[in-house]
Each structure stands twice: as structure tokens, then as C-alpha cells.
N, C-alpha and C. Protein backbone atom coordinates (compact mmCIF):
# COMPACT_ATOMS: atom_id res chain seq x y z
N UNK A 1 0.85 -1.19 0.00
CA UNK A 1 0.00 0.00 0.00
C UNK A 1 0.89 1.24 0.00
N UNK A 2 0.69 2.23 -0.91
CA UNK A 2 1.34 3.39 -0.61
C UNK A 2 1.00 4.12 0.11
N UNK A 3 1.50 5.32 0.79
CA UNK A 3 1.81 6.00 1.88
C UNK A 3 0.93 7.00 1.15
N UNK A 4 -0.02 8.11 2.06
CA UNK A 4 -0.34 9.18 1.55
C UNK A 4 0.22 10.48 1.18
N UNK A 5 1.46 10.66 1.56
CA UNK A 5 2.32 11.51 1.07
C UNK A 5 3.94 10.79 0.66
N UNK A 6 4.11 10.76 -0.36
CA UNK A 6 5.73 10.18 -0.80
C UNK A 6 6.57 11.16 -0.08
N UNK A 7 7.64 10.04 0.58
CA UNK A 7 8.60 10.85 1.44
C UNK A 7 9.90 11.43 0.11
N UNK A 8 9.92 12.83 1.09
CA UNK A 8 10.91 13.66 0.42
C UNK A 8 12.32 13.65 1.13
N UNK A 9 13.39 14.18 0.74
CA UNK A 9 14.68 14.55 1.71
C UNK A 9 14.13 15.34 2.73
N UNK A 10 14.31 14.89 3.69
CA UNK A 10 14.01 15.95 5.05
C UNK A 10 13.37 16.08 6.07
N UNK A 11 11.82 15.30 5.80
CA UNK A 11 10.92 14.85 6.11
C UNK A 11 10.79 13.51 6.70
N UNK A 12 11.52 12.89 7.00
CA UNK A 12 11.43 11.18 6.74
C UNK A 12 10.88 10.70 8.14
N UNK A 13 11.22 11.62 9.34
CA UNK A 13 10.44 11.13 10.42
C UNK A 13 8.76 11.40 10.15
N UNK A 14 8.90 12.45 9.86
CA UNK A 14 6.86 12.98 9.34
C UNK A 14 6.21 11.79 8.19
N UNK A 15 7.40 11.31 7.54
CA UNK A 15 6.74 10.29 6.47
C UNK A 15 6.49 9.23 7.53
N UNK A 16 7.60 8.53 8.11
CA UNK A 16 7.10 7.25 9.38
C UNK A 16 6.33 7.33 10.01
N UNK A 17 5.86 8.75 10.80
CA UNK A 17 4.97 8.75 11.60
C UNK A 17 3.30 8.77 10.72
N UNK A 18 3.33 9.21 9.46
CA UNK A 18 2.20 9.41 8.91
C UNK A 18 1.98 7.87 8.39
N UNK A 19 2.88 7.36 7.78
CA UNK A 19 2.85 6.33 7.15
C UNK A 19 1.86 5.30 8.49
N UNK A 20 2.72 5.38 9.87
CA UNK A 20 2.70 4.56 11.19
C UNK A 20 0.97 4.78 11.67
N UNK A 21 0.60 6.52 11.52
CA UNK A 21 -0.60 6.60 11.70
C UNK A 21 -1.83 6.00 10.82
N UNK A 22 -1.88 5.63 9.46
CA UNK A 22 -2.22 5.26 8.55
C UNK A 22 -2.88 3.49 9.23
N UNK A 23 -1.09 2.93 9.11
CA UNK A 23 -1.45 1.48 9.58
C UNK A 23 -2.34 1.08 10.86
N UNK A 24 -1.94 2.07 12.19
CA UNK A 24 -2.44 1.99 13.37
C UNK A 24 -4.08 1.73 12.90
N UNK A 25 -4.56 3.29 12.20
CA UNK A 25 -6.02 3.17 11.95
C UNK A 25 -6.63 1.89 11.58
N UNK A 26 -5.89 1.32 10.69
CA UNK A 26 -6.18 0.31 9.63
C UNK A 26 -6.39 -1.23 10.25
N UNK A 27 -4.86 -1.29 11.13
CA UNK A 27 -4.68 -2.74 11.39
C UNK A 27 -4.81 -3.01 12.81
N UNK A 28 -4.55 -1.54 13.75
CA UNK A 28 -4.16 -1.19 15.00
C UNK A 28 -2.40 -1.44 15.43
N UNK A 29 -2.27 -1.25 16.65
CA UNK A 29 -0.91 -1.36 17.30
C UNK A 29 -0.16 -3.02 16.27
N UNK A 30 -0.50 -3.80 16.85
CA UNK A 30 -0.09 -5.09 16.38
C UNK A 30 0.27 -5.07 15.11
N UNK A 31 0.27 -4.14 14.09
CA UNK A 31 0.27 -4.09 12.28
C UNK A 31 1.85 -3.29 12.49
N UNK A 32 2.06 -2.84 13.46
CA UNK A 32 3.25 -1.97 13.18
C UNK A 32 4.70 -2.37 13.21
N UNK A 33 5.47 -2.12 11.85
CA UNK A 33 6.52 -3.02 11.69
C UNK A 33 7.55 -2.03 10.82
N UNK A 34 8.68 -1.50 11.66
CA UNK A 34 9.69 -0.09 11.31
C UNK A 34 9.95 -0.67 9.86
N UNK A 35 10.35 -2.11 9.45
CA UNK A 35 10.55 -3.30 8.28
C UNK A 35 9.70 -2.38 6.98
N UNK A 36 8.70 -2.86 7.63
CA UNK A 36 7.24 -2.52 6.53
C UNK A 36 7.24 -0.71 6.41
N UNK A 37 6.97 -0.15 7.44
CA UNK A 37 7.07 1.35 7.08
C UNK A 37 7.81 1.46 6.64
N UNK A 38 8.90 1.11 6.49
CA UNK A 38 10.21 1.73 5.93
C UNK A 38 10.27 1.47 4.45
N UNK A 39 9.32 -0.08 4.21
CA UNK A 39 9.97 -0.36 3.00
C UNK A 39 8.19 0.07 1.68
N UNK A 40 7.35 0.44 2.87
CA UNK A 40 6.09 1.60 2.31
C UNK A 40 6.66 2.49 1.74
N UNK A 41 7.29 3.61 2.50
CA UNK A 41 7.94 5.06 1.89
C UNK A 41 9.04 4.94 0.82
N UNK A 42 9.75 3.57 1.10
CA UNK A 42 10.55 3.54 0.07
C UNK A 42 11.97 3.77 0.17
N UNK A 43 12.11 3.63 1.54
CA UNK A 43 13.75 3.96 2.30
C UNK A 43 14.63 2.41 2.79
N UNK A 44 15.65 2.76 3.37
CA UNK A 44 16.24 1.44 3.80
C UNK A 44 15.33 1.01 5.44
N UNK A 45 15.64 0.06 6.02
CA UNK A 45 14.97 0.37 7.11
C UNK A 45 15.62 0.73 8.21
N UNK A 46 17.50 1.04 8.21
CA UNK A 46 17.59 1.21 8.83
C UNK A 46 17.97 3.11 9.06
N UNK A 47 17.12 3.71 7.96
CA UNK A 47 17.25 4.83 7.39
C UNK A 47 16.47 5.85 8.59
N UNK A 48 14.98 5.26 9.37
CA UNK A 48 14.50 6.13 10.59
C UNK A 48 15.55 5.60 11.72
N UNK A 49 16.38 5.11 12.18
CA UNK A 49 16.97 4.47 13.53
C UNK A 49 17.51 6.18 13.92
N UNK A 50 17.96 7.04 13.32
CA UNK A 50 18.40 8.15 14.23
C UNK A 50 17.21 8.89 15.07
N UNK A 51 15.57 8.54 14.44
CA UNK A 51 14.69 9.26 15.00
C UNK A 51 13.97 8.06 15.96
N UNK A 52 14.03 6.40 15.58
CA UNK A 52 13.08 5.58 15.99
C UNK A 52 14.22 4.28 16.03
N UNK A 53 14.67 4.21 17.08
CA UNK A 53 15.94 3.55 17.64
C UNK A 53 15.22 1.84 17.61
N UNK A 54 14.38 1.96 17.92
CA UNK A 54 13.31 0.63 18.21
C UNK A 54 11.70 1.32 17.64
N UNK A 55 10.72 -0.33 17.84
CA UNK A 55 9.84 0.22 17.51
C UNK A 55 9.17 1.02 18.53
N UNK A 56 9.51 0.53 20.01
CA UNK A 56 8.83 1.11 21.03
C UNK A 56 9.01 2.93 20.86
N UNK A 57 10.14 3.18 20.23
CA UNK A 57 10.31 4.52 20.16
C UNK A 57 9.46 5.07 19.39
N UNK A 58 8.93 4.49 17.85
CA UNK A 58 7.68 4.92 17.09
C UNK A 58 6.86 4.77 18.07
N UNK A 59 6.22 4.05 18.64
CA UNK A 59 4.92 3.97 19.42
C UNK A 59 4.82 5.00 20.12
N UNK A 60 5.96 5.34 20.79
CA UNK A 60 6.06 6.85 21.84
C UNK A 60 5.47 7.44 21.18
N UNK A 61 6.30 7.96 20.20
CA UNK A 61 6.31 9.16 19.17
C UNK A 61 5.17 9.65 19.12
N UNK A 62 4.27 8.36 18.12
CA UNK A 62 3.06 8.27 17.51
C UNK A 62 2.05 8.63 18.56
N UNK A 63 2.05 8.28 19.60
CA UNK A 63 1.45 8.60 21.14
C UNK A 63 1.39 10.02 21.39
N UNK A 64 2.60 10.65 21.11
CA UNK A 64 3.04 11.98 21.54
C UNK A 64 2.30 12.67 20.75
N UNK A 65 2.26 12.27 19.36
CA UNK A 65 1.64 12.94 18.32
C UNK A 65 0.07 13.00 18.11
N UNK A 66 -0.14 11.97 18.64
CA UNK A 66 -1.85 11.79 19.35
C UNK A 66 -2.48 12.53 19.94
N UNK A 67 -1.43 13.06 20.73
CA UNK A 67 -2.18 14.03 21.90
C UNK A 67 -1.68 15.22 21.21
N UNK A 68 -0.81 15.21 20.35
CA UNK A 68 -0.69 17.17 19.77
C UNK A 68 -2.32 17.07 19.04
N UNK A 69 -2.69 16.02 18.24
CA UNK A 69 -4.07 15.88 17.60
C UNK A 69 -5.52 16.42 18.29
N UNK A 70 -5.13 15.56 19.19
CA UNK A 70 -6.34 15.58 20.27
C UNK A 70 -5.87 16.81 20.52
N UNK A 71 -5.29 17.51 21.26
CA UNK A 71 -4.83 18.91 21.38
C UNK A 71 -5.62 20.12 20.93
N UNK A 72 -5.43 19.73 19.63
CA UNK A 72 -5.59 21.03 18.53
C UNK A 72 -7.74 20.79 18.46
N UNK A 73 -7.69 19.70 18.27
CA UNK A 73 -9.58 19.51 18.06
C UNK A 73 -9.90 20.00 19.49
N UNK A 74 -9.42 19.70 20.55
CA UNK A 74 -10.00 20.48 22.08
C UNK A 74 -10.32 22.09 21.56
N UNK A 75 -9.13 22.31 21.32
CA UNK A 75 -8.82 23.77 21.70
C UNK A 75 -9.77 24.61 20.14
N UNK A 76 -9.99 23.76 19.08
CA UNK A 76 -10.45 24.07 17.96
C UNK A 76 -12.68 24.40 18.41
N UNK A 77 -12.15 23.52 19.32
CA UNK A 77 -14.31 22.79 19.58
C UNK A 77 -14.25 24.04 20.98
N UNK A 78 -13.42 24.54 21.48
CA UNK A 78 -13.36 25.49 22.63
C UNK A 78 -13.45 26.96 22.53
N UNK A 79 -13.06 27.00 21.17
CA UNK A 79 -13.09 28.21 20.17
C UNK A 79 -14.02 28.65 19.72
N UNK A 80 -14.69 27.49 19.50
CA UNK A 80 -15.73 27.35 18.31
C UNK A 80 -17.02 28.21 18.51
N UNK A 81 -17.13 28.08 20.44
CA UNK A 81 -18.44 27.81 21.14
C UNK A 81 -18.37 29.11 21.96
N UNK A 82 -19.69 29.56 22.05
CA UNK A 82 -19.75 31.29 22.59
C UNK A 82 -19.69 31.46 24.18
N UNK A 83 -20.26 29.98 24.54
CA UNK A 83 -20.37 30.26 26.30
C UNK A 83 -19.92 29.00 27.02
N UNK A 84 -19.58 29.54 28.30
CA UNK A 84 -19.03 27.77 28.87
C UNK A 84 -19.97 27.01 28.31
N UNK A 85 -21.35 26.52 28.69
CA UNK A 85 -22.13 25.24 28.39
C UNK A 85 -21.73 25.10 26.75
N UNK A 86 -21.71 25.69 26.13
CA UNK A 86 -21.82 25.45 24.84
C UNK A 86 -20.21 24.93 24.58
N UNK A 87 -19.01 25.40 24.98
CA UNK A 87 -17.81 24.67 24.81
C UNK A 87 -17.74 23.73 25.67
N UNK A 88 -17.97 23.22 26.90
CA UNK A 88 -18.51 22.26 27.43
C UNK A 88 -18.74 20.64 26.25
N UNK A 89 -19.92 21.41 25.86
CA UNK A 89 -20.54 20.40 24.84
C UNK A 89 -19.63 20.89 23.34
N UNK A 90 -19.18 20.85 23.45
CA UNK A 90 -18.61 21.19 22.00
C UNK A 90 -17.12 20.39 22.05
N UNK A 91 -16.80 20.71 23.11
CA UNK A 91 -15.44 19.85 23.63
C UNK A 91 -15.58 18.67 23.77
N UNK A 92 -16.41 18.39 24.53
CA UNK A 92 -17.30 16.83 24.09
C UNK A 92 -17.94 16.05 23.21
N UNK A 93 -18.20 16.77 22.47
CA UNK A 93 -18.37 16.44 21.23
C UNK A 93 -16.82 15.99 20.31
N UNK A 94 -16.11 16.47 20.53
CA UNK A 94 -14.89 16.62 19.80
C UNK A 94 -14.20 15.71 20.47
N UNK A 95 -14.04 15.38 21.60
CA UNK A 95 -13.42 14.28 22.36
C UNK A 95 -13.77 12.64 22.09
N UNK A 96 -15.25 12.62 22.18
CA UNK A 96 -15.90 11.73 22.00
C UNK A 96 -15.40 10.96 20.50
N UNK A 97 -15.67 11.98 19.75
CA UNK A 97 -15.52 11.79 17.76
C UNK A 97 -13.91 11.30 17.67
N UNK A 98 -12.88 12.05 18.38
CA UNK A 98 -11.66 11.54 17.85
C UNK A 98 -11.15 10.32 18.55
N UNK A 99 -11.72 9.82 19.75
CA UNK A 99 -11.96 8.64 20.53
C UNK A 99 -12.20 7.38 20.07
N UNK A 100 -13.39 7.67 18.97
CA UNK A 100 -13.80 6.74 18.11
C UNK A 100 -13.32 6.70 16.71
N UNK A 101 -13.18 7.59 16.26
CA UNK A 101 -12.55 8.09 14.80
C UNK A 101 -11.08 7.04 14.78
N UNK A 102 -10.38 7.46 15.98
CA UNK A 102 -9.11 7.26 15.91
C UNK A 102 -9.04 5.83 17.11
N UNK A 103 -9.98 5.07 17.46
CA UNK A 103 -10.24 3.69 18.69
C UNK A 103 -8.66 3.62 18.59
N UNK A 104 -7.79 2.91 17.88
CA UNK A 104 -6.75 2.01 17.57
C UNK A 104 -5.51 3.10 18.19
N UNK A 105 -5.42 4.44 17.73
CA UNK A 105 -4.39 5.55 17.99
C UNK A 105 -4.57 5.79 20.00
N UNK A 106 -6.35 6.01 20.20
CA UNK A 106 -6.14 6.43 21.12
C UNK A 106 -5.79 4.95 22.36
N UNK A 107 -5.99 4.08 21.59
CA UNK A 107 -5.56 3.16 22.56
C UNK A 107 -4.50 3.03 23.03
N UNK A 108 -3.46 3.07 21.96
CA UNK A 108 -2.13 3.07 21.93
C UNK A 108 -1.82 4.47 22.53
N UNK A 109 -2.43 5.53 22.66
CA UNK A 109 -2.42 7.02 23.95
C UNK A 109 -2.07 6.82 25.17
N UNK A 110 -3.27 5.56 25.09
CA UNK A 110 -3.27 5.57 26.93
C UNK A 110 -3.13 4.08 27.69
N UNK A 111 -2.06 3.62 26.24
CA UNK A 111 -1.38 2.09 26.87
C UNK A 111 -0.37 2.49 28.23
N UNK A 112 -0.09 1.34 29.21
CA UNK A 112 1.27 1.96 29.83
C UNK A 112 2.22 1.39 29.52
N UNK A 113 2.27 0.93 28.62
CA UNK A 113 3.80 0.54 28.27
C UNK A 113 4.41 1.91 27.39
N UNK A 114 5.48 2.41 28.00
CA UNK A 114 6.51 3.17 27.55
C UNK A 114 8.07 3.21 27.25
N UNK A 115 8.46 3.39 26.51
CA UNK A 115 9.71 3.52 26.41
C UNK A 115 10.48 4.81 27.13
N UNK A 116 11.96 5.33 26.58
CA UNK A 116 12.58 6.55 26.94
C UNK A 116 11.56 7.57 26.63
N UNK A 117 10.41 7.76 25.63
CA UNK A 117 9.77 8.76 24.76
C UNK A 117 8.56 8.97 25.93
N UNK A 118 8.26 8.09 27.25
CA UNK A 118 7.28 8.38 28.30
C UNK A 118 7.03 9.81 28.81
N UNK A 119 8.39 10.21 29.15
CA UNK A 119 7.92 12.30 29.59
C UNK A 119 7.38 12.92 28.64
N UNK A 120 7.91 12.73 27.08
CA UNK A 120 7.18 13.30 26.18
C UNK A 120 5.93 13.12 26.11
N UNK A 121 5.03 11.61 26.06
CA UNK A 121 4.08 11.34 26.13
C UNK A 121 3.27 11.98 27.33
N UNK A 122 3.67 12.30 28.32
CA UNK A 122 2.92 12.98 29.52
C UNK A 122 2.60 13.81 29.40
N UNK A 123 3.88 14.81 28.87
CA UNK A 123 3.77 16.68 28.80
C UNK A 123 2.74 16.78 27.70
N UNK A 124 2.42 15.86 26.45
CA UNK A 124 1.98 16.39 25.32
C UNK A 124 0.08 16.01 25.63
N UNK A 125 0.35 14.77 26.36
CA UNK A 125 -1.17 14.91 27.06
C UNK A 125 -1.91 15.76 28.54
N UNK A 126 -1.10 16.37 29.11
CA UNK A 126 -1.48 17.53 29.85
C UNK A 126 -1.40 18.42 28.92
N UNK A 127 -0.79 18.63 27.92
CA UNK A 127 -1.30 19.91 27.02
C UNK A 127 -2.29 19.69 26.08
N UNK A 128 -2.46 18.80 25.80
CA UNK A 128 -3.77 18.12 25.16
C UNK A 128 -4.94 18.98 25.86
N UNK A 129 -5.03 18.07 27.16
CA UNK A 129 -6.54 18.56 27.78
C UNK A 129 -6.29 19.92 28.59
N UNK A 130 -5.60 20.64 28.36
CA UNK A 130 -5.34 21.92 28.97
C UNK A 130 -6.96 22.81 28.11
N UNK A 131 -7.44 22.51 27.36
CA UNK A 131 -8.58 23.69 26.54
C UNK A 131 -10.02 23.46 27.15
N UNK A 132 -9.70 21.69 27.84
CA UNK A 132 -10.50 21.32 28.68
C UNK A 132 -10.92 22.24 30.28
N UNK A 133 -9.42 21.79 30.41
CA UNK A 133 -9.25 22.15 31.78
C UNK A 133 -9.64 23.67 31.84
N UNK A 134 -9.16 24.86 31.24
CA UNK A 134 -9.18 26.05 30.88
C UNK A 134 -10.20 26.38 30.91
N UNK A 135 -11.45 25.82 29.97
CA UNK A 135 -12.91 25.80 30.32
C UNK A 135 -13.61 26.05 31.37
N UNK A 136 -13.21 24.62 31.94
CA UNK A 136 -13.85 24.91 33.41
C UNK A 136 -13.51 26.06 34.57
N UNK A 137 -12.03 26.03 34.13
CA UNK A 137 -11.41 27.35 35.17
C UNK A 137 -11.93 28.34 34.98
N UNK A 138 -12.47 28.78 33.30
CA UNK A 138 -12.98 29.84 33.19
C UNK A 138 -14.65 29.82 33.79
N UNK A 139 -15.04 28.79 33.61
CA UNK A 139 -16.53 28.69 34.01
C UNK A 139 -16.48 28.98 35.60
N UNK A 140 -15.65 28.80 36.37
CA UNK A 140 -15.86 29.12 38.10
C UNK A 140 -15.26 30.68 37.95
N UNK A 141 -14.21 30.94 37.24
CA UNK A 141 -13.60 32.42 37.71
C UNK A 141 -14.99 33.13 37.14
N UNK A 142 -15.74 33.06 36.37
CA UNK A 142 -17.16 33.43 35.85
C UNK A 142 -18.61 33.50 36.78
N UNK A 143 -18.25 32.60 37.62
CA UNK A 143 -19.16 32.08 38.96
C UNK A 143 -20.48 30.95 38.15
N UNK A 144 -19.89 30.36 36.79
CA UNK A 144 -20.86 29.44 36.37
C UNK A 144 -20.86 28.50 37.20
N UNK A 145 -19.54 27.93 37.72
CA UNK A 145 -19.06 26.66 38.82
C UNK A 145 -18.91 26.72 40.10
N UNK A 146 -19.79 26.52 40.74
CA UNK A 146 -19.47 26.62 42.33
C UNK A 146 -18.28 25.76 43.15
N UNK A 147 -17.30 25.50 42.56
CA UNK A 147 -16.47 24.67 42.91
C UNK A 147 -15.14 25.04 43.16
N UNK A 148 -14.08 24.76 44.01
CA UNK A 148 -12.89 25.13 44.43
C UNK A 148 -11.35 24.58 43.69
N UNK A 149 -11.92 23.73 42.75
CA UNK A 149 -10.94 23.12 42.11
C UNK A 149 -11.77 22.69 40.65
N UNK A 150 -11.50 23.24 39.70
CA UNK A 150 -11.63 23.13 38.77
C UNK A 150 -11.18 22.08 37.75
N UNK A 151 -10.11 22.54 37.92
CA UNK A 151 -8.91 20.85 36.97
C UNK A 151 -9.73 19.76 37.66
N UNK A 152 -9.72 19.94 38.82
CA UNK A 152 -10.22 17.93 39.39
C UNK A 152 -11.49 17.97 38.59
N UNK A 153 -12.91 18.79 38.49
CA UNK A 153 -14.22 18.42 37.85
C UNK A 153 -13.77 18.41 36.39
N UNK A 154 -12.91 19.14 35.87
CA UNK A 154 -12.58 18.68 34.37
C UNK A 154 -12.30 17.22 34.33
N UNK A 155 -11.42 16.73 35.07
CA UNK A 155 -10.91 15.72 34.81
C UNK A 155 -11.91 14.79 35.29
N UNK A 156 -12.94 14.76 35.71
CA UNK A 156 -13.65 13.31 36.24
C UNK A 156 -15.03 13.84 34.76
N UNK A 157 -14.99 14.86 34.87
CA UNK A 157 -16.05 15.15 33.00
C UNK A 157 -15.02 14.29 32.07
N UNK A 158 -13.77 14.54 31.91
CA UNK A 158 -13.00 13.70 30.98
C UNK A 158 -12.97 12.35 30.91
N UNK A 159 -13.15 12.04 32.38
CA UNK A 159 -12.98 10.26 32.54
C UNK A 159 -14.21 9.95 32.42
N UNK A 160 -15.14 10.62 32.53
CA UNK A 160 -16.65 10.15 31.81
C UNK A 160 -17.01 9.90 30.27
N UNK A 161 -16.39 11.08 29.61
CA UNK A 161 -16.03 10.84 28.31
C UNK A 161 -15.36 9.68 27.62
N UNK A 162 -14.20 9.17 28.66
CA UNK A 162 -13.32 8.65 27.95
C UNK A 162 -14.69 7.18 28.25
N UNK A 163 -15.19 6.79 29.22
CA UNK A 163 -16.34 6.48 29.20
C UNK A 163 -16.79 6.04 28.72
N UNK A 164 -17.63 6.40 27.75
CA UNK A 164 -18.22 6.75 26.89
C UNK A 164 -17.73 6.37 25.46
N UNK A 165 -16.88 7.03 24.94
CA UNK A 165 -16.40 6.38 24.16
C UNK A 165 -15.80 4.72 24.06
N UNK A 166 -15.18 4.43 24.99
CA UNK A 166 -14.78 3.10 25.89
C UNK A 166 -15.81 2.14 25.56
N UNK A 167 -17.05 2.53 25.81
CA UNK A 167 -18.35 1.67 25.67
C UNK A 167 -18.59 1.32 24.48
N UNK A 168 -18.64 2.65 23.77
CA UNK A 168 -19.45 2.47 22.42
C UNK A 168 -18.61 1.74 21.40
N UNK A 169 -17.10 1.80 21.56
CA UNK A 169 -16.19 1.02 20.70
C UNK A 169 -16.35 -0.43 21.00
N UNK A 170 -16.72 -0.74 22.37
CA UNK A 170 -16.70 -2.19 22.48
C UNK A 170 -17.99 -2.84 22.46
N UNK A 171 -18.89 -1.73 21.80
CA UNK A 171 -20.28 -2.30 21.17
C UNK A 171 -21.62 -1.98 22.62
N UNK A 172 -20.97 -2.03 24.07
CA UNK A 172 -21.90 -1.48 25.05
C UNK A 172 -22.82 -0.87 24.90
N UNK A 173 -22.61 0.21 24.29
CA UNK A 173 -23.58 1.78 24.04
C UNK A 173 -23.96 1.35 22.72
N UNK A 174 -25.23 1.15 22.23
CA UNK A 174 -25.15 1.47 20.82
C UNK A 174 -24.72 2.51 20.23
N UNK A 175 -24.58 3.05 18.81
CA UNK A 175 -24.16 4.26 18.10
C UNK A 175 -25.20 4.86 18.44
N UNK A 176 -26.68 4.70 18.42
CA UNK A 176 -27.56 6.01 18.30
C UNK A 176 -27.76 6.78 19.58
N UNK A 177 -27.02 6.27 20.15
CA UNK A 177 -27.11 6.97 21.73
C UNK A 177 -25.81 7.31 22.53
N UNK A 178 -25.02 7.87 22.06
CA UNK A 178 -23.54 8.35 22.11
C UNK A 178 -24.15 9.70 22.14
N UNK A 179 -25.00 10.71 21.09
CA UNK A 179 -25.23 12.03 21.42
C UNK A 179 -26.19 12.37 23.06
N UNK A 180 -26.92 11.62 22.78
CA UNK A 180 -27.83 11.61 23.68
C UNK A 180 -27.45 11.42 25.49
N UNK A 181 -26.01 10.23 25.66
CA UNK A 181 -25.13 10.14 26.55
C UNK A 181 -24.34 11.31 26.73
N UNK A 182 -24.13 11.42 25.68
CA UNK A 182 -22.93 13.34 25.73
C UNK A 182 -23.77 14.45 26.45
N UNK A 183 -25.29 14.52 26.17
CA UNK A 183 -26.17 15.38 26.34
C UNK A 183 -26.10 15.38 27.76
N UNK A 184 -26.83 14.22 28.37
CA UNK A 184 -26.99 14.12 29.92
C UNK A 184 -25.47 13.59 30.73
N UNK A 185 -24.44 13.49 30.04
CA UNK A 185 -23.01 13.70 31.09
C UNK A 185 -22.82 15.39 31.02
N UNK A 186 -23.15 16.16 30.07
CA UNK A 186 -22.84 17.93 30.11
C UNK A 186 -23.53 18.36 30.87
N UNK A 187 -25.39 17.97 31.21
CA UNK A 187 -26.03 18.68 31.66
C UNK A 187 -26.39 18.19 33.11
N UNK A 188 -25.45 16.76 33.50
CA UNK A 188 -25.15 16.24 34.77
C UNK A 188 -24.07 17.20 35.29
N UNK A 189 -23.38 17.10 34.87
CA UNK A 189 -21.85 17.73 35.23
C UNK A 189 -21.78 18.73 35.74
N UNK A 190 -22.56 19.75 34.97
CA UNK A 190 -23.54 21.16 34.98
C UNK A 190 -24.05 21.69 36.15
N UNK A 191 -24.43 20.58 36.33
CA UNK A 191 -25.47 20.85 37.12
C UNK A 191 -24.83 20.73 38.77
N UNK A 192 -23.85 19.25 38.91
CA UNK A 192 -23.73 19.09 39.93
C UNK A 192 -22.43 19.64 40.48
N UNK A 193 -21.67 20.71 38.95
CA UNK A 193 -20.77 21.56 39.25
C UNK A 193 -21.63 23.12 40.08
N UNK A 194 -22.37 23.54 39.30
CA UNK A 194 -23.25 24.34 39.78
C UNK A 194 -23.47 24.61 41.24
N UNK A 195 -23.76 23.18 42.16
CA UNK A 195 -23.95 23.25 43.35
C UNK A 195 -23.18 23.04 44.16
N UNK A 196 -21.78 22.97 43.38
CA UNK A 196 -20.51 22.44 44.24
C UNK A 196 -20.28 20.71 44.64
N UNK A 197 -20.91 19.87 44.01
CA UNK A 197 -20.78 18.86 44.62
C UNK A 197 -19.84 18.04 43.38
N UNK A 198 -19.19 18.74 42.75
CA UNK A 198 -18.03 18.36 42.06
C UNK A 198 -16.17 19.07 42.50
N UNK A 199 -15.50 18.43 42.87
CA UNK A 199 -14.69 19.04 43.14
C UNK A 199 -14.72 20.15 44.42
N UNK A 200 -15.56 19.71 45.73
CA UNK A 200 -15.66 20.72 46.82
C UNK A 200 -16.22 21.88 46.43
N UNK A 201 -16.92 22.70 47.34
CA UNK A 201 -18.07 24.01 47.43
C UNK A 201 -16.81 24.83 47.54
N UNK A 202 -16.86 26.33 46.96
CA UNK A 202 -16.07 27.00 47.37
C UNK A 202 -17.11 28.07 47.95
């Protein structure tokens, strides 16, 4: 199968990792072989070893690069939306979609097996959900959130999400009720941020 962009001089880690993201979607983690990417783009294989020493080092990478993804759709669906509730749900929306869009990538996100490439993988997923987190901070400095800690109610809205998606990939949730679940985790959350019983009353 060819690669969606032919690698050029210069580029050759962006070709592996695109090439790497490609297969993940396709075959998942288990399809990935530095052998095969290498000999996709059309290089020697031992032509990525200065960027991807092993394969565990692609997997980092590809991980790291996951969460710049996820990253950019947070902060894109956070933008998007005029008032907390509405980026709320908009962020959720966007979380949910690349969860499932991408099952195979984000699995391999939030495997724990790591190599040397593990701090990278950390820093790039706290900056990931930082548009998340930001949200909510803004929703209490606003007095939408009656709550004293903000990051903690982001993060248990996130682990509901992840949730959620979790379910519906392994067939739990049917598809037609993924919006409808998104609906009443925003307007739960909402609500029981509202009265402080998320993350302590301030």
C-alpha cells in the first residue's frame, strides 16, 4: 500500500509517523513493523533508527503525536463555542468523535507501556486537555461553577467521556445513543458543578 504523502529529503520522520498513523487506523498497534514502514515510503529500514531507535520509540512518538491531535480539536471545539455550556458540549463532542474516529491511535495514547519517549508522552497529554481544563477554570472564575478546584471536575467530565467512548467502541452503548449520553453527562456535570458537589463548594 502506498503511503499518503511520498517521502521527500528531510521529512522522513513525518513520512514514518504518517505512514505509522495510517497502519495503526487500519490494522491497530499489532500491524506496526519499522521493516514494513520503511519499505512503504521507500527507504532502507535502517534509514529512521536516528529518529526511531526501536519500535517502542515509534509507538512513543506516535502517542506523543496523538495528543498534539487531540490537542488542537480540544482547543479548535473550545473556540468554536460562545459560552461555557456550549464549549462544554462542544469539547465533548470533539473528544468523544476523535476517541472513536481514531479507537486504535487512542488506545495506543493511553497504553502503559513506555519507552525513553514516556515524559514526552505525559507533557503532550497535559497539554492536550489543557482547553478542557481552561474551560472549566474559566466557568468558576465566571461564577458558572461553584467549585474550588476546577482541573479535578474537568478531569472526572474527561474520565466520563473517555467512558463513553470506551463503551461504544466495544459495542456497550449502541451508536444512536452516544449524542444523547454526551447530552446528559454535560447537563449532569452542569449541574452538579453548579452546586458544588463536584470538586468541593467553594
Amino acid at each position: 500500500m502506498t503511503p499518503e504523502r511520498p517521502y521527500h529529503h528531510g521529512n522522513l520522520r513525518e513520512a514514518v509517523l504518517e505512514r505509522a498513523a495510517v497502519v495503526v487506523r487500519e490494522r491497530g498497534v499489532s500491524g506496526i513493523s519499522l521493516r514494513e514502514l520503511t519499505a512503504d515510503i521507500g527507504v532502507s529500514h535502517t534509514a529512521p533508527r536516528r529518529y526511531f531507535p526501536d519500535r517502542q520509540a515509534l509507538l512513543d512518538a506516535l502517542a506523543a503525536e496523538g495528543f498534539l491531535r487531540l490537542g488542537s480539536r480540544l482547543g479548535e471545539a473550545a473556540a468554536a463555542a460562545p459560552g461555557f455550556q456550549e464549549q462544554v458540549r462542544s469539547i465533548a463532542d470533539a473528544y468523544v468523535a476523535f476517541a472513536l474516529s481514531e479507537a486504535n491511535l487512542a488506545e495506543l495514547m493511553f497504553a502503559h507501556e513506555r519507552g525513553e519517549g514516556d515524559a514526552l508522552v505525559q507533557q503532550r497529554a497535559t497539554e492536550a486537555f489543557g482547553p478542557l481544563l481552561e474551560t472549566f477554570r474559566r466557568g468558576q472564575a465566571e461564577g458558572r461553577l461553584s467549585i474550588r478546584d476546577p482541573e479535578r471536575a474537568g478531569l472526572l467530565f474527561l474520565a466520563t467521556l473517555q467512558g463513553i467512548a470506551g463503551l461504544r467502541s466495544c459495542g456497550v452503548i449502541p451508536e444512536g445513543e452516544v449524542d444523547q449520553m454526551i447530552d446528559e453527562t454535560v447537563a449532569q456535570h452542569a449541574a452538579r458543578a453548579a452546586t458544588g458537589e463536584l470538586g468541593g463548594v467553594s
